[in-house]
Protein backbone atom coordinates (compact mmCIF):
# COMPACT_ATOMS: atom_id res chain seq x y z
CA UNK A 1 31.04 -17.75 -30.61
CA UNK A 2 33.04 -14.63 -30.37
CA UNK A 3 30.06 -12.80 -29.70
CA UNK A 4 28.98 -14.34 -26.59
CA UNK A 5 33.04 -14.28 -25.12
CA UNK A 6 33.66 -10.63 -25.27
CA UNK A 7 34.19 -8.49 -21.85
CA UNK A 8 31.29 -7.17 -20.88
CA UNK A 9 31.25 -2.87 -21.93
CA UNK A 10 31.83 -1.17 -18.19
CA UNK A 11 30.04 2.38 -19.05
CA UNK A 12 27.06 -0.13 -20.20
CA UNK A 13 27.18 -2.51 -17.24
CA UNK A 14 26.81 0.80 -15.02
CA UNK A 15 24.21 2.38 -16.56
CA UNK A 16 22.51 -0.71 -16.31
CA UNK A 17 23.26 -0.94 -12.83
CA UNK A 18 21.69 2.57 -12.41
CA UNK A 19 18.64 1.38 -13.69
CA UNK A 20 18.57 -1.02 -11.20
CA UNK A 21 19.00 1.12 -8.01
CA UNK A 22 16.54 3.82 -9.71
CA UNK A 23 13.77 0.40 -9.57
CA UNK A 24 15.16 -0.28 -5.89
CA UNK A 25 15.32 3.27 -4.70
CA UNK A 26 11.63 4.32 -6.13
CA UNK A 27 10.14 1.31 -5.15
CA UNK A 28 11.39 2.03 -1.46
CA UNK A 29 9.93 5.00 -2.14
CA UNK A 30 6.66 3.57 -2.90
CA UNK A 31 6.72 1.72 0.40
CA UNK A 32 7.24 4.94 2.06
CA UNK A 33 4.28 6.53 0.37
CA UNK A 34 2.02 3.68 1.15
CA UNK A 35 3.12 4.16 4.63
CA UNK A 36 1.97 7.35 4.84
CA UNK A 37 -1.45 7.31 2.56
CA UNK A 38 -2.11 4.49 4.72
CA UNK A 39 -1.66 6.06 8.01
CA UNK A 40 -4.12 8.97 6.57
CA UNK A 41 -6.73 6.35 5.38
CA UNK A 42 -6.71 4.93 8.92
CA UNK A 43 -7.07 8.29 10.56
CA UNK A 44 -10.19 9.15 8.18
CA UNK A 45 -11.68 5.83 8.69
CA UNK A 46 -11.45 6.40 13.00
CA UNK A 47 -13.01 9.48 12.75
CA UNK A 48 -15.69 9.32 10.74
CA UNK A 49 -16.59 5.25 9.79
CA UNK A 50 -16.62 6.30 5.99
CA UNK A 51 -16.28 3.42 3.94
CA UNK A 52 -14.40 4.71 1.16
CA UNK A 53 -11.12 5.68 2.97
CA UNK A 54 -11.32 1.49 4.29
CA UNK A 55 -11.92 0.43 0.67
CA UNK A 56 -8.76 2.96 -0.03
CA UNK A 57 -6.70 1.48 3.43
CA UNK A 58 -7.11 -2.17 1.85
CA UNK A 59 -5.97 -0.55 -1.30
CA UNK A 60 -2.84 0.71 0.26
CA UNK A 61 -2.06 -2.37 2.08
CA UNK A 62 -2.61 -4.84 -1.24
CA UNK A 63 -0.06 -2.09 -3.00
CA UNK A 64 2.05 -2.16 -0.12
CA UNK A 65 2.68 -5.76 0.07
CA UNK A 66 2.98 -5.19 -3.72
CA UNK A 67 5.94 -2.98 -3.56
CA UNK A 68 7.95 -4.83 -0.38
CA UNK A 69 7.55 -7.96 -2.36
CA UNK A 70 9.17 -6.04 -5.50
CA UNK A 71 11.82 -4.17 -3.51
CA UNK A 72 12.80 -7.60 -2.31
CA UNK A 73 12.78 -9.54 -5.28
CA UNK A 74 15.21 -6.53 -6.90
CA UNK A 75 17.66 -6.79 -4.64
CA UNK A 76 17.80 -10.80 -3.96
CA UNK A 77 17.70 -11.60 -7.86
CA UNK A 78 19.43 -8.37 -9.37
CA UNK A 79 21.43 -11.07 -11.25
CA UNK A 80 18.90 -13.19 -12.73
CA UNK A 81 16.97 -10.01 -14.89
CA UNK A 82 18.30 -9.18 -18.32
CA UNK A 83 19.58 -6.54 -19.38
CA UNK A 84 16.82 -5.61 -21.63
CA UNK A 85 14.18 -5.16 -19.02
CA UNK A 86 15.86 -3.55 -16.39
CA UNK A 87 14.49 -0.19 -18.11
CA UNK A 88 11.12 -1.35 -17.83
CA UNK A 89 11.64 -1.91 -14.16
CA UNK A 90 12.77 1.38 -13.02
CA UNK A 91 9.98 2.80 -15.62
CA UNK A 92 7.10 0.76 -13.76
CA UNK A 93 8.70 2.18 -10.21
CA UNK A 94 8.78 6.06 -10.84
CA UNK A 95 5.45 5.94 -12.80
CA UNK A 96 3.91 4.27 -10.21
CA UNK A 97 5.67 6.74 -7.33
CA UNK A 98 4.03 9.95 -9.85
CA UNK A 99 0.96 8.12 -9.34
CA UNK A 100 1.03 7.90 -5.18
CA UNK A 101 2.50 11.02 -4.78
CA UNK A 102 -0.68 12.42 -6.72
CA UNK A 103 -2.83 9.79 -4.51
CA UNK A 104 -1.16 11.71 -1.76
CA UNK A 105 -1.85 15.05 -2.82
CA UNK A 106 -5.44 14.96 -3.53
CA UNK A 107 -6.19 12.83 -0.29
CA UNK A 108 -4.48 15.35 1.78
């Protein structure tokens, strides 16, 4: 029973805290991205009528809903995720920000 009244360790409860602006901050990120490979898509698709780039723009805006809804949900229930996953989460956010950001590049 000990176990479970201890103080919790402060260097641990900010690196964990960290972790969870890093998810918050690249998944902000990610909107931005998706901002701007959208905007290109749109340009693309006015121009020429290609279908690809409006496959891609409803591929952006899917993703883009995607990442609002998950920079939401980190911030309004920061409390209710466990400590254990909170790695996971900022892992899924930058990986996925490597990926646009290469999305980006070879779309430009």
């Amino acid at each position: 029973m000990e176990k479970w009244l201890k103080a919790p360790n402060p260097a641990k409860t900010q690196h964990l805290d960290l972790m969870m602006d890093l998810a918050v901050v690249f998944s902000s990120l990610n909107v931005v991205a998706l901002v701007g490979l959208l905007y290109m898509y749109a340009r693309i698709v006015l121009r020429s009528r290609a279908l690809y780039p409006a496959g891609m723009m409803i591929f952006a805006v899917l993703l883009l809903l995607q990442n609002i809804l998950t920079a939401y949900s980190y911030l309004a229930m920061t409390t209710l995720f466990g400590d254990a996953v909170l790695p996971y989460l900022a892992s899924i956010s930058i990986l996925e920000f490597g990926g646009l950001v290469t999305l980006t590049r070879l779309s430009l």
